[in-house]
PDB file of N, CA and C in Angstrom:
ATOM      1  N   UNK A   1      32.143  42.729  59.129  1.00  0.00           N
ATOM      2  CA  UNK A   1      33.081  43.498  59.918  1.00  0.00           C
ATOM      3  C   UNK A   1      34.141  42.548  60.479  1.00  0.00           C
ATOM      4  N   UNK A   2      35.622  42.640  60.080  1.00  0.00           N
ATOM      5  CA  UNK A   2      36.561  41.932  60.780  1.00  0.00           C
ATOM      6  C   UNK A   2      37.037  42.750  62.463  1.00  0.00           C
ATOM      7  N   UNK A   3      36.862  41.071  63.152  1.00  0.00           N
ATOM      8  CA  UNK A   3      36.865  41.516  64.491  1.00  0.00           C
ATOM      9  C   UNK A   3      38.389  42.055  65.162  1.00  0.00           C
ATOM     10  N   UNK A   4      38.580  42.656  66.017  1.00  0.00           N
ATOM     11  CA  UNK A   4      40.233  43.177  66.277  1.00  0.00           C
ATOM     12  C   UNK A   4      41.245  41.842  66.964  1.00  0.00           C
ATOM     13  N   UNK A   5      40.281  41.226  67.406  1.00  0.00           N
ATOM     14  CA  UNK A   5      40.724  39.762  68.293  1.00  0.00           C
ATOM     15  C   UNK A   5      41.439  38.623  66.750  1.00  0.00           C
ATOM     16  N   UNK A   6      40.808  38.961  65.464  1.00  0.00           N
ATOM     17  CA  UNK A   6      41.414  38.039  64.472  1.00  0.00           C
ATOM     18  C   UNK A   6      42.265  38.477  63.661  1.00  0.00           C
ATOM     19  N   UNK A   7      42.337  39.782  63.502  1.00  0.00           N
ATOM     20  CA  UNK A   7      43.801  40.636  62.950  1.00  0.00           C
ATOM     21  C   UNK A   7      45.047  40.397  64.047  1.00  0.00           C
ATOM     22  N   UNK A   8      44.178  40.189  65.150  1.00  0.00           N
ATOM     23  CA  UNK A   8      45.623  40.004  66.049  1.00  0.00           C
ATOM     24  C   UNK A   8      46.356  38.666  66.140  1.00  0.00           C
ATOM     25  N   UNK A   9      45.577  37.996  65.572  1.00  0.00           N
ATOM     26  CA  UNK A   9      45.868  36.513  65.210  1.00  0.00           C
ATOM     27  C   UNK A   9      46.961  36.537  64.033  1.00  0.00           C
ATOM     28  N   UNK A  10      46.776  37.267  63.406  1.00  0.00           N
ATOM     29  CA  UNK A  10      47.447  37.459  61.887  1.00  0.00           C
ATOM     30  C   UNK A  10      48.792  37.766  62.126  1.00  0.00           C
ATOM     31  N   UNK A  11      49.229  38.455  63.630  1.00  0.00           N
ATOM     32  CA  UNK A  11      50.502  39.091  63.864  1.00  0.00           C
ATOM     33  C   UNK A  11      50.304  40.372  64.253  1.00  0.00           C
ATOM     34  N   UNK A  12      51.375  41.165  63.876  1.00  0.00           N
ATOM     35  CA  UNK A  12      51.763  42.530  64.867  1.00  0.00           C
ATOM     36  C   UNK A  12      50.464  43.514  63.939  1.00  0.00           C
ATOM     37  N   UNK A  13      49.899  44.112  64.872  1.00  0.00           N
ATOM     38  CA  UNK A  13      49.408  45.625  64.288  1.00  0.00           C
ATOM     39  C   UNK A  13      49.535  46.604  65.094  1.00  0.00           C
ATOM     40  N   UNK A  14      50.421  47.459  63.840  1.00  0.00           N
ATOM     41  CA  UNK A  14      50.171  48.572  64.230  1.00  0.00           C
ATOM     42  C   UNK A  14      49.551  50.052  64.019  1.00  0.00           C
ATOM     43  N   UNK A  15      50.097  50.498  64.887  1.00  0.00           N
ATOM     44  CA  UNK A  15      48.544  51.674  64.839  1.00  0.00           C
ATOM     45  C   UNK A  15      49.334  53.272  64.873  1.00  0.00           C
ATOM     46  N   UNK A  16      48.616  54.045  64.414  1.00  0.00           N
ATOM     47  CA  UNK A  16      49.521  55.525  63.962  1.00  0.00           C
ATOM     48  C   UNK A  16      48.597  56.764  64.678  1.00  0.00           C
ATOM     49  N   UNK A  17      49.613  57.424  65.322  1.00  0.00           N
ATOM     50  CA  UNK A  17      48.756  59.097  65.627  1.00  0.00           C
ATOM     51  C   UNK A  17      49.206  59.984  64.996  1.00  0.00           C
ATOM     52  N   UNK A  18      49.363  60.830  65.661  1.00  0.00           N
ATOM     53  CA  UNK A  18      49.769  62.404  65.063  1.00  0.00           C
ATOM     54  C   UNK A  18      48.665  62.610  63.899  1.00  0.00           C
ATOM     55  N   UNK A  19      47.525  62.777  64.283  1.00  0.00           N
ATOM     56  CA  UNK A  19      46.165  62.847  63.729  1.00  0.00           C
ATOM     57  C   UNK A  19      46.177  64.206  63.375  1.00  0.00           C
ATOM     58  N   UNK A  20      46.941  65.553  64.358  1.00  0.00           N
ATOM     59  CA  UNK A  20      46.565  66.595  64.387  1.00  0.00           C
ATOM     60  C   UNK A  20      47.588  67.064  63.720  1.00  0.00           C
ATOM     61  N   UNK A  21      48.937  66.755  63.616  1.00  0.00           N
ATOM     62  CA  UNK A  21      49.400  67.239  62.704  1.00  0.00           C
ATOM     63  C   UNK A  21      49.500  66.835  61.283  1.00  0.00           C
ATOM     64  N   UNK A  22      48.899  65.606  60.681  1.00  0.00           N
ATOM     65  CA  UNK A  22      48.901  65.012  59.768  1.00  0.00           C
ATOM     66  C   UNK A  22      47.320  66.104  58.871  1.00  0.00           C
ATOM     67  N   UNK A  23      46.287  66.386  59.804  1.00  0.00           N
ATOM     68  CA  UNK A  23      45.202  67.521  59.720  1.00  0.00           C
ATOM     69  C   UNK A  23      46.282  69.145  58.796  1.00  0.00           C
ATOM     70  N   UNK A  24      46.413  69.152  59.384  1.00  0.00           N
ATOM     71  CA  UNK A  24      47.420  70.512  59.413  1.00  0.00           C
ATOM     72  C   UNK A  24      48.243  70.424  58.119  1.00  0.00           C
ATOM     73  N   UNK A  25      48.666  69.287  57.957  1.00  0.00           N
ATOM     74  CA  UNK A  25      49.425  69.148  56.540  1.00  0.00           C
ATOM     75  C   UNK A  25      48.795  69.098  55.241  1.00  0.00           C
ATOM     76  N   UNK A  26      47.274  68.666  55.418  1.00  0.00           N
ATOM     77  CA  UNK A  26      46.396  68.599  54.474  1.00  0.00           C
ATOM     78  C   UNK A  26      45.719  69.898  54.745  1.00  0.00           C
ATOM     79  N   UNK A  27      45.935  70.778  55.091  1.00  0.00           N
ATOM     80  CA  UNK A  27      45.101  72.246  54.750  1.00  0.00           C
ATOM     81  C   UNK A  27      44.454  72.570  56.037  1.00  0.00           C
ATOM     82  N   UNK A  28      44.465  71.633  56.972  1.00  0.00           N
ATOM     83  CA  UNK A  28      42.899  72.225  58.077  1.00  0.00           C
ATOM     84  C   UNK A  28      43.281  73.770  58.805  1.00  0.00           C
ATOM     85  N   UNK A  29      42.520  74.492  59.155  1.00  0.00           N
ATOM     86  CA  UNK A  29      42.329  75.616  59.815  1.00  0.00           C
ATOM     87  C   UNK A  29      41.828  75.458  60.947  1.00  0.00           C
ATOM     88  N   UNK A  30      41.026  74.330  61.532  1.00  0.00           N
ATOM     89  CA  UNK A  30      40.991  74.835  63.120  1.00  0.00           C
ATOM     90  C   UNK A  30      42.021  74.421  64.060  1.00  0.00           C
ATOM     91  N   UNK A  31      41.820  74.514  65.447  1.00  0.00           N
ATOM     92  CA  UNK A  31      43.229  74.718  65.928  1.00  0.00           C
ATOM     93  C   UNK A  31      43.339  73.943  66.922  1.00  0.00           C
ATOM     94  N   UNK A  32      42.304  72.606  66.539  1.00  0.00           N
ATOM     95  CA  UNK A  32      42.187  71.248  67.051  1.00  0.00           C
ATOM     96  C   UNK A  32      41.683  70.214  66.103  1.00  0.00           C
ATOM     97  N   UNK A  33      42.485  69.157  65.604  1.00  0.00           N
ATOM     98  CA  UNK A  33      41.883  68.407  64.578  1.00  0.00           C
ATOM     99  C   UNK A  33      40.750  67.504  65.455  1.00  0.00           C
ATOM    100  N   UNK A  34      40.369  67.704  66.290  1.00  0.00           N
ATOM    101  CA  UNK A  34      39.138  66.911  66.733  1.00  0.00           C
ATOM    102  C   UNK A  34      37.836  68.329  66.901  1.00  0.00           C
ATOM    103  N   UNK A  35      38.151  69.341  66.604  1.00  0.00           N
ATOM    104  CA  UNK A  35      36.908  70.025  66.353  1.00  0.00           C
ATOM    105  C   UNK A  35      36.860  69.918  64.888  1.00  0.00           C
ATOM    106  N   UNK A  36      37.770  69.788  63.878  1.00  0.00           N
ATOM    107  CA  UNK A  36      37.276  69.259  62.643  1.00  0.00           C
ATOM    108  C   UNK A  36      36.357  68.070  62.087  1.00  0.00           C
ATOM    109  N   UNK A  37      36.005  66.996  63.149  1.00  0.00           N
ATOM    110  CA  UNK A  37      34.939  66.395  62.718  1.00  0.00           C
ATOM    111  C   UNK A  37      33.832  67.004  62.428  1.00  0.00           C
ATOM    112  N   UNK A  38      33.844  68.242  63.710  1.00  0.00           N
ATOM    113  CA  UNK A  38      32.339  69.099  63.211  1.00  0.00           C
ATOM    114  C   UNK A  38      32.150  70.232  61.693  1.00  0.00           C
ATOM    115  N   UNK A  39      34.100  71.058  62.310  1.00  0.00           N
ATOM    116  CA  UNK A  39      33.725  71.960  61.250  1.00  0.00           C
ATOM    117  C   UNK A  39      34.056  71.986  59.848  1.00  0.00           C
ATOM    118  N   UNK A  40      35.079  70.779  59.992  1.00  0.00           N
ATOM    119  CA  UNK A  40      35.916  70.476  58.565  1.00  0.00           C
ATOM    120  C   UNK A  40      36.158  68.878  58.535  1.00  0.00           C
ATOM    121  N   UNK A  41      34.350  68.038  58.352  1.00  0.00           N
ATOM    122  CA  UNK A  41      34.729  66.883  58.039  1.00  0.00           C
ATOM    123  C   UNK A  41      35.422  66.284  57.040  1.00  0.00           C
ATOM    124  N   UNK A  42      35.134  67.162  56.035  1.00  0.00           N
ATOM    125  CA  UNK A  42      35.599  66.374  54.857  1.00  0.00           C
ATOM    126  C   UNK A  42      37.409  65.759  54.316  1.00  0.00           C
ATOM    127  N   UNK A  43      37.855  67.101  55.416  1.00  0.00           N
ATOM    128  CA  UNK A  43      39.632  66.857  55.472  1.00  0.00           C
ATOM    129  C   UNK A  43      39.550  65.573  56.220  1.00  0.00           C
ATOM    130  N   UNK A  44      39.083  64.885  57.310  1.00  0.00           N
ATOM    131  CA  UNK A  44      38.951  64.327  58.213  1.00  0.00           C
ATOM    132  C   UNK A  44      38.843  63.016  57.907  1.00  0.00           C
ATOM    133  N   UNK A  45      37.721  62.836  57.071  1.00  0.00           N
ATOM    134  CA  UNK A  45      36.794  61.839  56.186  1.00  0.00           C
ATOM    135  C   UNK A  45      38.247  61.477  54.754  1.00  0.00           C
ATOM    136  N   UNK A  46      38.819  62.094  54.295  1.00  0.00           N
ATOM    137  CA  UNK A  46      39.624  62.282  53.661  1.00  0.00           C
ATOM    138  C   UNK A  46      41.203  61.936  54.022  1.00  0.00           C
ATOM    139  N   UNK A  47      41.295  62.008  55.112  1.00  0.00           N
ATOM    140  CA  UNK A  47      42.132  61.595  56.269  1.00  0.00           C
ATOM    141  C   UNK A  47      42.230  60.088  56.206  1.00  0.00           C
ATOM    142  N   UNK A  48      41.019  59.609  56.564  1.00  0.00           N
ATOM    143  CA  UNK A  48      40.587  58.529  56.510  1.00  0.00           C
ATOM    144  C   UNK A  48      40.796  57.168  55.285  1.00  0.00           C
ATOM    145  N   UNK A  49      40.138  57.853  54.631  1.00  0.00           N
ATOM    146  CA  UNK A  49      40.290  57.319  53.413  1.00  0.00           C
ATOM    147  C   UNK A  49      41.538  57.028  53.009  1.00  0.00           C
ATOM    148  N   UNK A  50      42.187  57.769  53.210  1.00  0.00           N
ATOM    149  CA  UNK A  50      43.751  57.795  52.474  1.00  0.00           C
ATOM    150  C   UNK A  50      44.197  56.877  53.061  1.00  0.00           C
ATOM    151  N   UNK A  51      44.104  56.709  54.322  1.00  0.00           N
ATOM    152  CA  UNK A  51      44.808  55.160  54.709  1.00  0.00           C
ATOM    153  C   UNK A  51      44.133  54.398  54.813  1.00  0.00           C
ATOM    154  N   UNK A  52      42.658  54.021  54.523  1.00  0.00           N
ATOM    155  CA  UNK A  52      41.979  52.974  54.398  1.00  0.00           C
ATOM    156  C   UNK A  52      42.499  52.206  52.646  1.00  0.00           C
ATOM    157  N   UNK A  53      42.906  53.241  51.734  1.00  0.00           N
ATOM    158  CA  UNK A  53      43.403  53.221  50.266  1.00  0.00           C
ATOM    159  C   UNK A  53      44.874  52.599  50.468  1.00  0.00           C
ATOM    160  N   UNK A  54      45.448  53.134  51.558  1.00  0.00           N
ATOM    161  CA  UNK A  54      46.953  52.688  51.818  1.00  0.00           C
ATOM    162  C   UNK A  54      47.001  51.608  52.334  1.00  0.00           C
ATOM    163  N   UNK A  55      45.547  51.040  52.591  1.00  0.00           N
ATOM    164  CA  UNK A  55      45.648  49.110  53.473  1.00  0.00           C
ATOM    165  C   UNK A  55      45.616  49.249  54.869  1.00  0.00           C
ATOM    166  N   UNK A  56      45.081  50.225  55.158  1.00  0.00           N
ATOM    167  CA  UNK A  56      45.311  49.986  56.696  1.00  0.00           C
ATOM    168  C   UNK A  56      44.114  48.703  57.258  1.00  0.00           C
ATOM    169  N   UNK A  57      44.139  48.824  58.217  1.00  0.00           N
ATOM    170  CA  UNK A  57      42.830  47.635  58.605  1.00  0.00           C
ATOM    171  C   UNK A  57      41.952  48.353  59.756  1.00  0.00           C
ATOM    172  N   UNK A  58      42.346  49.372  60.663  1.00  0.00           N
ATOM    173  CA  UNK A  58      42.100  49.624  61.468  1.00  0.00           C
ATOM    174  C   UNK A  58      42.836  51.350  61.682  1.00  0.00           C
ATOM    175  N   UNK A  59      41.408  51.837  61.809  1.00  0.00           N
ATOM    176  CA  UNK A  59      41.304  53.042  61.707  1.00  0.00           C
ATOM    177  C   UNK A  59      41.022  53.890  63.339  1.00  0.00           C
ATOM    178  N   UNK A  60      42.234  54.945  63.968  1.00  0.00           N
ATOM    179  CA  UNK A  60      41.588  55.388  65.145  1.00  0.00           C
ATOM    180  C   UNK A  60      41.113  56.572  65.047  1.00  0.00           C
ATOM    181  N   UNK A  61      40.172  56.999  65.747  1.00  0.00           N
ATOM    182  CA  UNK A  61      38.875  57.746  65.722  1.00  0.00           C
ATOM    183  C   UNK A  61      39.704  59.415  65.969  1.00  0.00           C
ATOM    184  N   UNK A  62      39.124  60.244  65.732  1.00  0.00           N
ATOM    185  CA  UNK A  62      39.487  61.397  65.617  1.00  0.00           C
ATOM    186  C   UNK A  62      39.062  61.736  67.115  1.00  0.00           C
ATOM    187  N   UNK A  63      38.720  61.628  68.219  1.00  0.00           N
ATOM    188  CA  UNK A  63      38.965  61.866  69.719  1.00  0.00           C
ATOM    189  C   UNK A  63      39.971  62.038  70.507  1.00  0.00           C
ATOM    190  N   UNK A  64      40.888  62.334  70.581  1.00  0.00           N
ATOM    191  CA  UNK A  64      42.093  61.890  71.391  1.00  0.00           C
ATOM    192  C   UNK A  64      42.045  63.123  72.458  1.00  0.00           C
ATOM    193  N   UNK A  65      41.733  64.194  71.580  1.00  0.00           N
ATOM    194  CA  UNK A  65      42.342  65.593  72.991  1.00  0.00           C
ATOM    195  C   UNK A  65      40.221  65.803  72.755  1.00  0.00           C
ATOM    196  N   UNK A  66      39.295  65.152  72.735  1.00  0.00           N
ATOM    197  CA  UNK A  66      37.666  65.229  72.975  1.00  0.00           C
ATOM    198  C   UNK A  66      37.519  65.393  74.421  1.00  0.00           C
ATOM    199  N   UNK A  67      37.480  66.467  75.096  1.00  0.00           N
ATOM    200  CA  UNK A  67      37.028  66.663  76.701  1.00  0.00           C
ATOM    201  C   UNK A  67      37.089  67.879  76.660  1.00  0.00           C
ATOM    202  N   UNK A  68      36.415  67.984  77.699  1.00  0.00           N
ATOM    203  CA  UNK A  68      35.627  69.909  77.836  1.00  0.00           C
ATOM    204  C   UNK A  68      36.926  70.864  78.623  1.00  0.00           C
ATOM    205  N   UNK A  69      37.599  70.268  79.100  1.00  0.00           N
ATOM    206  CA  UNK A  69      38.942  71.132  79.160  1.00  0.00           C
ATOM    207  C   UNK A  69      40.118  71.366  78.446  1.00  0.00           C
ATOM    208  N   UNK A  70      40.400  70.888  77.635  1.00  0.00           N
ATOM    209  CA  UNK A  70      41.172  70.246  76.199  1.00  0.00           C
ATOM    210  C   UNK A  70      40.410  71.519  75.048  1.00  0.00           C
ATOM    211  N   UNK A  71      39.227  71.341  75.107  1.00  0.00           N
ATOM    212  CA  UNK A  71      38.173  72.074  73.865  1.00  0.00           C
ATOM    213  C   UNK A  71      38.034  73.502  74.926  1.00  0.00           C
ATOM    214  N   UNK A  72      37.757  73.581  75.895  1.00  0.00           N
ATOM    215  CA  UNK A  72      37.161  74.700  76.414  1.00  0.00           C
ATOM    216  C   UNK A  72      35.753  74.932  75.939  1.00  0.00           C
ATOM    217  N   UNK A  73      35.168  73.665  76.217  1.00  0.00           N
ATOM    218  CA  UNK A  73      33.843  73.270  75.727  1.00  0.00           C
ATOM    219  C   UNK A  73      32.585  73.015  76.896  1.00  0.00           C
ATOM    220  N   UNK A  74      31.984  72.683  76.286  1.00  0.00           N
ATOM    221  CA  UNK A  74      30.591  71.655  77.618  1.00  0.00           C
ATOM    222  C   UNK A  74      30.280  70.754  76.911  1.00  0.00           C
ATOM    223  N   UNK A  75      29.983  69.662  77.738  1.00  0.00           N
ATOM    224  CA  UNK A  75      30.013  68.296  77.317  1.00  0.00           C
ATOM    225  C   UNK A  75      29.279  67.998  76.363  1.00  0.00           C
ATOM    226  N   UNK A  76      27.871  68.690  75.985  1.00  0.00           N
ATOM    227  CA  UNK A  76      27.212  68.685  74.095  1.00  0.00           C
ATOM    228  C   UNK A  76      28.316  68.345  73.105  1.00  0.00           C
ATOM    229  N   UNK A  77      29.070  69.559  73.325  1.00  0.00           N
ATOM    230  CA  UNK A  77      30.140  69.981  71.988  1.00  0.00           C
ATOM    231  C   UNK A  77      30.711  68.668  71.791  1.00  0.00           C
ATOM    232  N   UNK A  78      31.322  67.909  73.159  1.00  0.00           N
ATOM    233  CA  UNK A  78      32.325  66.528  73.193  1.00  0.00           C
ATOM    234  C   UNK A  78      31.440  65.741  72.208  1.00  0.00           C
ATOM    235  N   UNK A  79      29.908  65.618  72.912  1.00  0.00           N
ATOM    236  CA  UNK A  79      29.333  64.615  72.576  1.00  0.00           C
ATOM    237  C   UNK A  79      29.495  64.156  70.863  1.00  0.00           C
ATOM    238  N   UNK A  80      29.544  66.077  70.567  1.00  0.00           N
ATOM    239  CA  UNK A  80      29.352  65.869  68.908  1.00  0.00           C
ATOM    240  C   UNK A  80      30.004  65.436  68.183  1.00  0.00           C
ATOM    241  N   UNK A  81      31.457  65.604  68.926  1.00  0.00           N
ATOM    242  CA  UNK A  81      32.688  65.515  68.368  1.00  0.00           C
ATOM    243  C   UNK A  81      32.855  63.948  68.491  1.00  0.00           C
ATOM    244  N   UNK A  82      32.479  63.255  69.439  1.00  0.00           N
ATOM    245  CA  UNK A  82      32.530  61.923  69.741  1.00  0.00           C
ATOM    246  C   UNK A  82      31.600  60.635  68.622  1.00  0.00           C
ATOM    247  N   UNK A  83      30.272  61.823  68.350  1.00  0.00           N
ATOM    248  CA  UNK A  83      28.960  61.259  67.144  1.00  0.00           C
ATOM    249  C   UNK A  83      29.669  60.919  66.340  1.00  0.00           C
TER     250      UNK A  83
END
């Protein structure tokens, strides 16, 4: 596993969002790309991949809007979404 402290050695990285609408462009249907880890991993997982294929080095996690007021959830659901 390369550590984040030695890519930063290497120079600038940077890092990309718009997770949820980038979801949306590839087909997803729910109406939060962070409840798609649960119900539609595979767009997600796929998500992923595509810029791990494009060279990325560093991948951010599908959490960003994960909290029980955001979801209109209880904290299980977060947890899952967080697993």
């Amino acid at each position: 596993m390369i550590k984040l402290k030695d890519i930063l050695k290497e120079g600038v990285l940077l890092t990309d969002g718009a997770m949820g609408t980038y979801y949306k462009e590839q087909g997803g249907t729910c109406h939060r790309a962070e409840i798609a880890s649960l119900e539609q991993p595979h767009i997600i997982e796929d998500i992923h991949r595509q810029y791990l294929d494009a060279g990325a080095r560093l991948l951010r996690t599908n959490t960003f809007a994960a909290n029980t007021v955001t979801l209109s959830c209880d904290m299980e659901y977060v947890r899952g979404i967080i697993k």
